[in-house]
N, C-alpha and C. Protein backbone atom coordinates (compact mmCIF):
# COMPACT_ATOMS: atom_id res chain seq x y z
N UNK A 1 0.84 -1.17 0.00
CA UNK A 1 0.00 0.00 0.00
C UNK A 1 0.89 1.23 0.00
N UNK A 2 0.58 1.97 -0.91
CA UNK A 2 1.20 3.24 -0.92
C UNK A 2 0.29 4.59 -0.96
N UNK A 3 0.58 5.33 0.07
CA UNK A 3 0.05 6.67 0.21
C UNK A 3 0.58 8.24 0.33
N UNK A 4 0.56 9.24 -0.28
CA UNK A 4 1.19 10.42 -0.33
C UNK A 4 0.08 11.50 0.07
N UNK A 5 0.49 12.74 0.45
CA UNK A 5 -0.70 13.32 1.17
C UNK A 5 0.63 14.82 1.68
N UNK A 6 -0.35 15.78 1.95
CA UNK A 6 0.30 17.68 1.44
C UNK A 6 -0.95 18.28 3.04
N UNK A 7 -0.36 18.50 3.97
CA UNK A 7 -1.07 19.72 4.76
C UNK A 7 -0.50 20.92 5.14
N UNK A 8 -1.40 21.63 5.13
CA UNK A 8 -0.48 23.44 5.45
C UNK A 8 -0.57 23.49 6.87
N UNK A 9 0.38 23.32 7.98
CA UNK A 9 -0.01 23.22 9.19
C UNK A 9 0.67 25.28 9.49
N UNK A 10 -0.26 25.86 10.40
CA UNK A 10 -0.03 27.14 10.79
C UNK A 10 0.74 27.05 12.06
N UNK A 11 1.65 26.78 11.37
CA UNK A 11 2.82 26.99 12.23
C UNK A 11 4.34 26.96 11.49
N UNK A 12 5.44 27.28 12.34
CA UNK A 12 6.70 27.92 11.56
C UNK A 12 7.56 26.01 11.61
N UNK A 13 8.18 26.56 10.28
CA UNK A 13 8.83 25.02 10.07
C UNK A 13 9.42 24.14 11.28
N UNK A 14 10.35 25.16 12.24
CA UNK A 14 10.99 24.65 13.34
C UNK A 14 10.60 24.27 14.17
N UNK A 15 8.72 24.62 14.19
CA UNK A 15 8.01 24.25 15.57
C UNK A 15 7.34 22.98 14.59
N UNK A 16 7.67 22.81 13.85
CA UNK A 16 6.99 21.57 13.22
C UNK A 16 7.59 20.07 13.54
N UNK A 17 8.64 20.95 12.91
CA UNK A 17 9.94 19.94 13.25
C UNK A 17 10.30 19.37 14.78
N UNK A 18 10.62 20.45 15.94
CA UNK A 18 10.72 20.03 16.94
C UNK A 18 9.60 19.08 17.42
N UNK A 19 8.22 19.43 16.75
CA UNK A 19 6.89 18.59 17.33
C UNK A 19 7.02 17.22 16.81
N UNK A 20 7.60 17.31 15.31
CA UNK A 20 7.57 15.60 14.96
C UNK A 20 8.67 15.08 15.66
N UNK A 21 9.46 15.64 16.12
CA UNK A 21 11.00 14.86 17.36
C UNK A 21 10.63 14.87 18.53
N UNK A 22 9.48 14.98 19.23
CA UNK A 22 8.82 15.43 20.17
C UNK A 22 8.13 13.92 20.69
N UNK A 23 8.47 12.96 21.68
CA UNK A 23 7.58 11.57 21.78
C UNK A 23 6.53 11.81 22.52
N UNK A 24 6.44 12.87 23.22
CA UNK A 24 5.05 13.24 24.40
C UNK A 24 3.95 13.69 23.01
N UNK A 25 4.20 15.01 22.10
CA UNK A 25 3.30 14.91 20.87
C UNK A 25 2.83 13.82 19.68
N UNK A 26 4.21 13.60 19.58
CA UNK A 26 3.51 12.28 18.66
C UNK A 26 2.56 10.72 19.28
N UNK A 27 2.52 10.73 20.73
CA UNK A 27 2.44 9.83 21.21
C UNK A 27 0.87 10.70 21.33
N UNK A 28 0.82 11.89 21.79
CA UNK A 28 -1.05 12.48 21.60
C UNK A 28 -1.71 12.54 20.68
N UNK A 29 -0.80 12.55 19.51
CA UNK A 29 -1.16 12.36 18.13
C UNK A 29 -1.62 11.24 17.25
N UNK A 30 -0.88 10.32 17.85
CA UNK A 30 -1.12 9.17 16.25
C UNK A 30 -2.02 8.05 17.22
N UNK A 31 -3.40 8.27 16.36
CA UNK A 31 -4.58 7.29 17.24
C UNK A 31 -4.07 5.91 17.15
N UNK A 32 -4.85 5.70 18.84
CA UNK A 32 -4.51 4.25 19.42
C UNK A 32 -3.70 4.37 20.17
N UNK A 33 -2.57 5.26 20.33
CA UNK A 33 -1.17 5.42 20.61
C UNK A 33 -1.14 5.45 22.42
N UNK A 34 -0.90 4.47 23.06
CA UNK A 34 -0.96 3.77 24.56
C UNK A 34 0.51 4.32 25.14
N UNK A 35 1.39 3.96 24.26
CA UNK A 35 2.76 4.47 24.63
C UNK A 35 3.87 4.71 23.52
N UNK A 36 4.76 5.97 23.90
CA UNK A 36 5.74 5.64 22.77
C UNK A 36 6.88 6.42 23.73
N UNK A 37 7.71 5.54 23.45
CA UNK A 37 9.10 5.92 24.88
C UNK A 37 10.10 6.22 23.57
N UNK A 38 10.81 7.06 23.87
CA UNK A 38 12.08 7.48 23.27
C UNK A 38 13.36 6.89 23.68
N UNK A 39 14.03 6.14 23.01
CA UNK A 39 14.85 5.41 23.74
C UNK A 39 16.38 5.54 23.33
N UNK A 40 16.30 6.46 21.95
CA UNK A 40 18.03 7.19 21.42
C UNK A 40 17.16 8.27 20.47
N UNK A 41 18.36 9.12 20.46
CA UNK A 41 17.66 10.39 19.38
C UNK A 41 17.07 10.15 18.51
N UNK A 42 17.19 8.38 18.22
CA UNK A 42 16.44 8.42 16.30
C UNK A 42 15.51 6.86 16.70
N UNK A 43 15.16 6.82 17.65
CA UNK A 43 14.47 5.48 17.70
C UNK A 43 13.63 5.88 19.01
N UNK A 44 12.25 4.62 18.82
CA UNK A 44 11.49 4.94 19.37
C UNK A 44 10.22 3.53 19.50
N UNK A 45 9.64 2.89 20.74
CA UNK A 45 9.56 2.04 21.17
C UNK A 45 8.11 2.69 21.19
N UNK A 46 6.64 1.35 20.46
CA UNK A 46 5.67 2.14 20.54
C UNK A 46 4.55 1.17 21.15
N UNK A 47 3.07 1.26 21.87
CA UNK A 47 2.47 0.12 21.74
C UNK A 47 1.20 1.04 21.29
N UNK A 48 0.46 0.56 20.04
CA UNK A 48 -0.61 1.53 19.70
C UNK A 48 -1.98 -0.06 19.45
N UNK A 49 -3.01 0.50 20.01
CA UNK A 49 -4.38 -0.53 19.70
C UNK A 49 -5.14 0.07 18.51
N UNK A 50 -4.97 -0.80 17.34
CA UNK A 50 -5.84 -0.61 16.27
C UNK A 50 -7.29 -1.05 16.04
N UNK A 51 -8.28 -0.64 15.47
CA UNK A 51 -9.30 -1.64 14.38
C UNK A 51 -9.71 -1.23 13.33
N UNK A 52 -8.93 -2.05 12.94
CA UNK A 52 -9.03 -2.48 11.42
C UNK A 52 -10.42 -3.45 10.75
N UNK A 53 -11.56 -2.63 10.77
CA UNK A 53 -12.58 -3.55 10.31
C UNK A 53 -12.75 -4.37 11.83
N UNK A 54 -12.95 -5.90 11.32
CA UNK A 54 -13.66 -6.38 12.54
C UNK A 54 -12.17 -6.68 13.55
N UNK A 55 -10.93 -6.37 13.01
CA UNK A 55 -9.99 -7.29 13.64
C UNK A 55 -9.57 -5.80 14.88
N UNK A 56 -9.59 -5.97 16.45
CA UNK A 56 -9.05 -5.33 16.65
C UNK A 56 -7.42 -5.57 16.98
N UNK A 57 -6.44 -4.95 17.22
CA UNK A 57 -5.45 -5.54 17.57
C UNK A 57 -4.15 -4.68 17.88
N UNK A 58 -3.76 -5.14 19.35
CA UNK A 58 -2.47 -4.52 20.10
C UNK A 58 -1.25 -4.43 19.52
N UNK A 59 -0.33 -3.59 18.93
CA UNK A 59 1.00 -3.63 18.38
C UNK A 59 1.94 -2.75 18.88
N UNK A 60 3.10 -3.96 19.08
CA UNK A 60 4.00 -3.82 19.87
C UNK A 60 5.33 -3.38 18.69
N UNK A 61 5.71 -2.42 18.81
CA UNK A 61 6.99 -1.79 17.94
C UNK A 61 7.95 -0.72 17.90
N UNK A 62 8.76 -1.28 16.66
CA UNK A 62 9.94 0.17 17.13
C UNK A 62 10.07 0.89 15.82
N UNK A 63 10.54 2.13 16.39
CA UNK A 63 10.16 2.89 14.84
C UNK A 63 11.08 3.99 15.22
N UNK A 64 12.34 4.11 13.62
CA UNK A 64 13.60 4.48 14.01
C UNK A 64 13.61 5.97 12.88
N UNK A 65 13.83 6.86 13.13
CA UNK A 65 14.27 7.85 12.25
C UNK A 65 15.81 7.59 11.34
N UNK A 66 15.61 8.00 9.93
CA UNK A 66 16.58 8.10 9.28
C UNK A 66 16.76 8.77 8.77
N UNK A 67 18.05 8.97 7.29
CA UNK A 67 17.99 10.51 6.52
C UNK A 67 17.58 11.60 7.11
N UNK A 68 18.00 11.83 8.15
CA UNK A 68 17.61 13.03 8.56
C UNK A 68 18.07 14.36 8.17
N UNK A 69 17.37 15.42 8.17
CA UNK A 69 18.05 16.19 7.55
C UNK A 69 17.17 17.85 8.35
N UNK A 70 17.43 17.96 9.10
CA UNK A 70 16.88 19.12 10.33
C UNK A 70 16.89 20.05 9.30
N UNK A 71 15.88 21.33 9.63
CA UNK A 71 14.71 20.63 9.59
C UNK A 71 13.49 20.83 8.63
N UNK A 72 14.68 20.07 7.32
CA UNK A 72 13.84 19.75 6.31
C UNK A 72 13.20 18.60 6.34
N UNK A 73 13.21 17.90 6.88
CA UNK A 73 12.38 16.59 7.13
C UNK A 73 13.49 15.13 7.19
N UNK A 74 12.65 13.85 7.21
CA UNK A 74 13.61 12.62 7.52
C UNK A 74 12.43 11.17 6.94
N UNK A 75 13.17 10.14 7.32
CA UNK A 75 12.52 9.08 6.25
C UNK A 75 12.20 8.50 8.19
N UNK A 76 10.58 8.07 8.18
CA UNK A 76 10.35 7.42 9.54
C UNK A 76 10.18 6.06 9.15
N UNK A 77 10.61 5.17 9.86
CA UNK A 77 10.65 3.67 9.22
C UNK A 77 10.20 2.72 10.82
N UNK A 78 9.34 1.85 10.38
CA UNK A 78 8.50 0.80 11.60
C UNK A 78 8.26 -0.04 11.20
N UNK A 79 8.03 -1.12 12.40
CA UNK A 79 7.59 -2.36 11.81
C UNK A 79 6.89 -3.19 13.41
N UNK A 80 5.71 -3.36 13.52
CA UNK A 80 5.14 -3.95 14.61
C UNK A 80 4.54 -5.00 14.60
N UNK A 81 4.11 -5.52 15.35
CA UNK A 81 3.58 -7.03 15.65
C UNK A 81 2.30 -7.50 16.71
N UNK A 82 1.50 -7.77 16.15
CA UNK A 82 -0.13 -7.46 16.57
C UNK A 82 -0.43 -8.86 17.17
N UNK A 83 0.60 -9.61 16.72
CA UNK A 83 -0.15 -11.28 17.70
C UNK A 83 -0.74 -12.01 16.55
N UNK A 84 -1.86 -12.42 16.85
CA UNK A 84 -2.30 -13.35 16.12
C UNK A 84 -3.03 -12.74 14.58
N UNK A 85 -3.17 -11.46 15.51
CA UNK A 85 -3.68 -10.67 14.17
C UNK A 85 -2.75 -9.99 12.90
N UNK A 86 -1.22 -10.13 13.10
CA UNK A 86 -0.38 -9.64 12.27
C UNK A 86 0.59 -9.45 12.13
N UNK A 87 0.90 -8.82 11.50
CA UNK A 87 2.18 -7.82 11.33
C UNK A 87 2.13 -6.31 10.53
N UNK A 88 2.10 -5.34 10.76
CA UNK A 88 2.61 -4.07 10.17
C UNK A 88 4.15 -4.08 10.04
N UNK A 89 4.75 -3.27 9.25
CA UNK A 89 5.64 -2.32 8.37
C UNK A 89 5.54 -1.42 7.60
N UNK A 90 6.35 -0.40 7.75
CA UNK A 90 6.50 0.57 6.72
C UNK A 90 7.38 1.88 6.59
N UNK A 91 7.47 2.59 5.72
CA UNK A 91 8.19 3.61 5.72
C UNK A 91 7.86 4.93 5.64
N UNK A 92 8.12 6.08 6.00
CA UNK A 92 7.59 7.55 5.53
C UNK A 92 8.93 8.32 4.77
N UNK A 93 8.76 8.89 3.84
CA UNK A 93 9.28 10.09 3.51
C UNK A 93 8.55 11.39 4.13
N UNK A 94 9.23 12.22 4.84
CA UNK A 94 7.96 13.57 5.33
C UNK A 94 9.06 14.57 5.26
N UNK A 95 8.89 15.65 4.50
CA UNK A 95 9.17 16.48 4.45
C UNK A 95 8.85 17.84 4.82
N UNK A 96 9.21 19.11 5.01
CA UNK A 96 8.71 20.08 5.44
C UNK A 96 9.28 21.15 5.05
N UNK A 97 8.27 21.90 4.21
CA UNK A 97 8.83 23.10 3.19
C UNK A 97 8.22 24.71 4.00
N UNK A 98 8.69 25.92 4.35
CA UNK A 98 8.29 27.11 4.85
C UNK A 98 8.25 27.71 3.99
N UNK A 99 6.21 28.42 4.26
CA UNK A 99 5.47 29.33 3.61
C UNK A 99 5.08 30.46 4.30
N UNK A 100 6.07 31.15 4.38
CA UNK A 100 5.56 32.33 5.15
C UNK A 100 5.67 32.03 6.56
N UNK A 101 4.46 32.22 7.43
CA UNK A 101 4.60 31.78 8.72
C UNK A 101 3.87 30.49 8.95
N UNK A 102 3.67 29.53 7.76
CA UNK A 102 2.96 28.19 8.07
C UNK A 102 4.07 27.32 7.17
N UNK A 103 3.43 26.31 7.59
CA UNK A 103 5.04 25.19 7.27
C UNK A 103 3.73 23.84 6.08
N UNK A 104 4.70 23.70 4.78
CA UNK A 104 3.96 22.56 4.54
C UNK A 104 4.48 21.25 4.44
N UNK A 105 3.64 20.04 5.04
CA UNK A 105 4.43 19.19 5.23
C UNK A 105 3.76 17.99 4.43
N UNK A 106 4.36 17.19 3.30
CA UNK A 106 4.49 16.69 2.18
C UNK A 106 4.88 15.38 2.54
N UNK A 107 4.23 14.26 2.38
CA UNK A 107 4.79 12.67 2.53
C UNK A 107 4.53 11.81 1.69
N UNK A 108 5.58 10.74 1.77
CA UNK A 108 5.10 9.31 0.69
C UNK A 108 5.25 8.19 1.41
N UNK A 109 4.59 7.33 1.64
CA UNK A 109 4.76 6.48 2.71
C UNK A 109 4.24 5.17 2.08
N UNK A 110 5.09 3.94 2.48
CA UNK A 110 4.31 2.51 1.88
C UNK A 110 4.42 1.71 3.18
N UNK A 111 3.37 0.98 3.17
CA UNK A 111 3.32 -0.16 4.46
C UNK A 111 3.27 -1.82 3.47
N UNK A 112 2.93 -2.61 4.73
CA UNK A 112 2.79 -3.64 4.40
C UNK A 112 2.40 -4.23 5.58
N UNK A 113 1.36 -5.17 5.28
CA UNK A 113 0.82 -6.07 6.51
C UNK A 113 0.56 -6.93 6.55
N UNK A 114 0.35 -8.02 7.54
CA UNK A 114 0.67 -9.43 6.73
C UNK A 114 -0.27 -10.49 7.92
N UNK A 115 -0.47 -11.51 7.81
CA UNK A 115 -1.14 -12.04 8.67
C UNK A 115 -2.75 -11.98 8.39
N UNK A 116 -3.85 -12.22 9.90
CA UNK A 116 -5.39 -11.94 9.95
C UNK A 116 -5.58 -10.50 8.81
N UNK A 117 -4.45 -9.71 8.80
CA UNK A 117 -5.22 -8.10 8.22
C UNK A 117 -4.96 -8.08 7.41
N UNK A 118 -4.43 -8.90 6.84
CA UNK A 118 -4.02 -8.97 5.39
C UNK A 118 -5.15 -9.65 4.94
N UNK A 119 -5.77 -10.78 5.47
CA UNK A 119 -7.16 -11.01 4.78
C UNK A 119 -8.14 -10.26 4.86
N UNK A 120 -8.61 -9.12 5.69
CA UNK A 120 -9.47 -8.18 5.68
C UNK A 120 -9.84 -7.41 3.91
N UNK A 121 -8.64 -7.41 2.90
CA UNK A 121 -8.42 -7.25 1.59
C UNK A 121 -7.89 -5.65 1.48
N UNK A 122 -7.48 -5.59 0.39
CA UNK A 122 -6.65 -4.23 0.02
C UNK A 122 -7.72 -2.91 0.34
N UNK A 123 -8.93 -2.45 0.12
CA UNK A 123 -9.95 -1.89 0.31
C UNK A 123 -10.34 -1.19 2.11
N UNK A 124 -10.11 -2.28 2.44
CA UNK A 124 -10.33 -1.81 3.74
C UNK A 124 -8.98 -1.35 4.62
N UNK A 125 -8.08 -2.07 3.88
CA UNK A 125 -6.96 -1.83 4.95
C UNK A 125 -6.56 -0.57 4.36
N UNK A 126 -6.27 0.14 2.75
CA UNK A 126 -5.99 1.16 2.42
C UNK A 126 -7.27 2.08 3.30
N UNK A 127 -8.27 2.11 3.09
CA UNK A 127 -9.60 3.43 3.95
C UNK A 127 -8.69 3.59 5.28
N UNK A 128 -8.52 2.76 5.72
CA UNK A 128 -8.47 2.60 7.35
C UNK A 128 -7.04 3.27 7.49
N UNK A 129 -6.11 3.01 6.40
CA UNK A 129 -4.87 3.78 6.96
C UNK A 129 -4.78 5.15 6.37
N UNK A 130 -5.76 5.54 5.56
CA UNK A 130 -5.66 6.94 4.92
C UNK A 130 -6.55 7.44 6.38
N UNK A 131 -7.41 6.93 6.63
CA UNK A 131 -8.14 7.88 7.57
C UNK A 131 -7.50 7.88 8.94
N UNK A 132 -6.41 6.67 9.21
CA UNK A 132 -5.36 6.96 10.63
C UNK A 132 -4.60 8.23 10.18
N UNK A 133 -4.52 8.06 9.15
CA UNK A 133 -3.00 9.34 8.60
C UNK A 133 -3.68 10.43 8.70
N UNK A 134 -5.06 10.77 8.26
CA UNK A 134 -5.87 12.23 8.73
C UNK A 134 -6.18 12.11 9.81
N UNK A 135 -6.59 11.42 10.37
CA UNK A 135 -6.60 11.60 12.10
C UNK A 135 -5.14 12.58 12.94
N UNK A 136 -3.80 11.86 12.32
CA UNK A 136 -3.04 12.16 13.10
C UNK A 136 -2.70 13.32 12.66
N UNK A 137 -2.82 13.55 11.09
CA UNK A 137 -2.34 15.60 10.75
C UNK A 137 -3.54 16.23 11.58
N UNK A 138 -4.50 16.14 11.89
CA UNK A 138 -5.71 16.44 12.10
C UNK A 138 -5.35 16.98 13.67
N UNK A 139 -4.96 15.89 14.29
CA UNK A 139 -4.38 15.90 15.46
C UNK A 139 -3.25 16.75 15.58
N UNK A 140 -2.95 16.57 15.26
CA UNK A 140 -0.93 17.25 14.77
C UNK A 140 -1.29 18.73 14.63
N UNK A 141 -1.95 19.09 13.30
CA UNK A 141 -2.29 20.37 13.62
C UNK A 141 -2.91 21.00 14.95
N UNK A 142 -3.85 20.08 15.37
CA UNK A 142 -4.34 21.20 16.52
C UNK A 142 -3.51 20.97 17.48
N UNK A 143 -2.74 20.15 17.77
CA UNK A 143 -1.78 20.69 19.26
C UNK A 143 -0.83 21.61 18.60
N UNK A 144 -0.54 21.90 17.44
CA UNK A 144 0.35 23.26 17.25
C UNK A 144 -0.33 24.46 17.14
N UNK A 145 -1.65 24.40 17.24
CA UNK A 145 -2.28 25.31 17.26
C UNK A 145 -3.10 25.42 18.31
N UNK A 146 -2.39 25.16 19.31
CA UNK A 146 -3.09 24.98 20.80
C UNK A 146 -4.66 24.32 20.94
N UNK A 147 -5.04 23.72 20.07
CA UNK A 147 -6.52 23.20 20.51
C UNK A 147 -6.74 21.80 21.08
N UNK A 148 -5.56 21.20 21.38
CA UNK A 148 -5.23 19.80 21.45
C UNK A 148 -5.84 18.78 20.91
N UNK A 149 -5.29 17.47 20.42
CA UNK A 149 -5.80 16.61 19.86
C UNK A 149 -7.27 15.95 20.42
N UNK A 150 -7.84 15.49 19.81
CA UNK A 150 -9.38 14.88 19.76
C UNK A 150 -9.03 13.47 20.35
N UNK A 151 -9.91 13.02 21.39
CA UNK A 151 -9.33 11.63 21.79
C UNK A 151 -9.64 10.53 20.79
N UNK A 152 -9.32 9.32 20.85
CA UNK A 152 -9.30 8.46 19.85
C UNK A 152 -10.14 7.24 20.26
């Protein structure tokens, strides 16, 4: 599965940036998200509860920053493990370009999943991860814009 996706978040590139290096924000941010511990500057230990259609399911993972390149953006790369229900992987390209006093931030990202959710079929599992990925800009924007994220 591959997905790319463009939001204008109102805010300045550097506060963008510090927020995506940030594990207390991203951890308010990306739904499901139970815990995510920081454990070296570029890695990061997560446990997030999904549902995916009828399957729900706990995943346990680590998810390491690379290419980094402050703070034009960096490649985020994961791979977790749901039990009986799976496996996730995948990668992000995210970038972040300054417009004035709002920052836009630009991604290409492919997963892969394997196991129970992989039989759910391509259809559902693509809906379900385009609408996690607007959840979390969704989210993302409003804690930079002080309104804090929406619970999940």
């Amino acid at each position: 599965m591959d997905m790319t996706g463009e939001y204008r978040i109102a805010a300045a590139r550097d506060v963008v940036w510090a927020a995506l290096n940030d594990a207390e924000v991203l951890k308010a941010c990306i739904p499901g998200c139970q815990e995510l511990e920081k454990t070296s500057d570029t890695e990061m230990t997560a446990l997030v509860v999904l549902k995916i259609g009828p399957v729900k399911a706990k995943f346990k993972g680590a998810v390491e920053l690379v290419n980094i390149n402050a703070p034009e953006g960096y490649t985020i790369q994961g791979e977790g493990t749901g039990g009986i229900a799976g496996y996730a992987k995948g990668s992000a390209d995210v970038a972040l370009a300054a417009d004035g006093d709002e920052t836009v931030l630009t991604f290409t990202a492919n997963a892969n999943v394997g196991g129970k959710i992989a039989q759910l079929g391509s259809r559902l599992i693509d809906s379900t991860a385009k609408k996690l990925a607007n959840k979390f800009f969704d989210n993302f924007h409003k804690h930079l814009s002080n309104e804090g994220p929406e619970e999940t």
